[in-house]
Every structure is written in structure tokens, then in C-alpha cells.
Protein backbone atom coordinates (compact mmCIF):
# COMPACT_ATOMS: atom_id res chain seq x y z
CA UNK A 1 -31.62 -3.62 -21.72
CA UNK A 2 -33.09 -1.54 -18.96
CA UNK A 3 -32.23 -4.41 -16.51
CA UNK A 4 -28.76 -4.48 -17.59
CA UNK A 5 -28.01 -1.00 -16.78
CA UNK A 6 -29.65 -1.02 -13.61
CA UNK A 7 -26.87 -3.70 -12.69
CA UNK A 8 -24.00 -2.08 -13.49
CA UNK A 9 -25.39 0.81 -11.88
CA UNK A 10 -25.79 -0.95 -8.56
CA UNK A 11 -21.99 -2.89 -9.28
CA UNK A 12 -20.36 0.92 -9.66
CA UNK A 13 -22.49 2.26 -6.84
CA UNK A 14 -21.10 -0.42 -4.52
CA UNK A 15 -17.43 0.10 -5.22
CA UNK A 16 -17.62 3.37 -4.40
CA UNK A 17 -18.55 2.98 -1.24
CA UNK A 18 -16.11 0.16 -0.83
CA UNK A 19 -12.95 2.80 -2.31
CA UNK A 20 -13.96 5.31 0.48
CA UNK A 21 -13.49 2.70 3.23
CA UNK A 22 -10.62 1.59 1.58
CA UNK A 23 -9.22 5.31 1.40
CA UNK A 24 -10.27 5.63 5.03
CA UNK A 25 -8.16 2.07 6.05
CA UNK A 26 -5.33 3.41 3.99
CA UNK A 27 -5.28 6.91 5.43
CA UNK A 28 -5.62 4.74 9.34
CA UNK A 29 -2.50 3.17 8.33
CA UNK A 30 -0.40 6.32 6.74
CA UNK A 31 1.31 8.45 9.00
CA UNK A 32 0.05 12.40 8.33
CA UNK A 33 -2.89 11.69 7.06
CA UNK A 34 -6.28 12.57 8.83
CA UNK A 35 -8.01 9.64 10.18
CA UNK A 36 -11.54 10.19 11.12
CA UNK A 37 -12.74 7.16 13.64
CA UNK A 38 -16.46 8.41 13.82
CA UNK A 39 -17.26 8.51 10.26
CA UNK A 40 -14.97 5.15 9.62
CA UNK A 41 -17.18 3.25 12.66
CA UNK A 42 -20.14 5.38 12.63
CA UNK A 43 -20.57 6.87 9.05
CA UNK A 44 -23.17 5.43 6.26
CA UNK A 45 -21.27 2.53 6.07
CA UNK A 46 -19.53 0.61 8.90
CA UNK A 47 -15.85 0.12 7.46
CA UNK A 48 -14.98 -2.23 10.19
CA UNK A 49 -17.17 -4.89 8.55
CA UNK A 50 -14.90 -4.83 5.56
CA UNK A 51 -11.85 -2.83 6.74
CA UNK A 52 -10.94 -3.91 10.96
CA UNK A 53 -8.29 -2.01 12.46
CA UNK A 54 -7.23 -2.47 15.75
CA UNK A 55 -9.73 0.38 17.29
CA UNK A 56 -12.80 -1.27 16.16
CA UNK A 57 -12.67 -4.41 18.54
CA UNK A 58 -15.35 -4.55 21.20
CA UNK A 59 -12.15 -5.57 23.65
């Protein structure tokens, strides 16, 4: 049982981090909303793995 709740722990875990890149694409994409490039390229979790937008090329 102990197993079992360690996995769901890890599968919640993991979409939150995924929801704050996907806030952080969203808010790229919506006009007035703060976009912060350093924590979206830079932060825990590179977003332009999941999430590319235009800024993260190395062109």
C-alpha cells in the first residue's frame, strides 16, 4: 500500500510542475500578463523542453 501512495505522490508532484510551465506558456502568449523569461528558461525546470516559444531557440 505504501508503494502505491508513493506513486501517486510522484504522478501529482509532476503535474505541478508541468501546470506552472503551462501557466508560464499561457501568460507568454496573453497580452498584460507578466512574463518572466529567466525563471521560464532558467528556473527549476526548463519550460522550453516542454513549452518552446519563439525566445528559447539557440538561433
Amino acid at each position: 500500500m505504501n508503494f502505491f501512495k508513493l506513486i501517486i505522490i510522484i504522478f501529482i508532484s509532476a503535474n505541478v510542475l508541468k501546470a506552472d510551465c503551462l501557466a508560464m506558456y499561457n501568460a507568454y502568449y496573453t497580452y498584460g500578463i507578466g512574463f518572466d523569461f529567466i525563471d521560464y528558461v532558467f528556473g527549476e525546470d526548463n519550460c522550453c523542453d516542454e513549452f518552446p516559444v519563439p525566445l528559447c531557440s539557440d538561433d
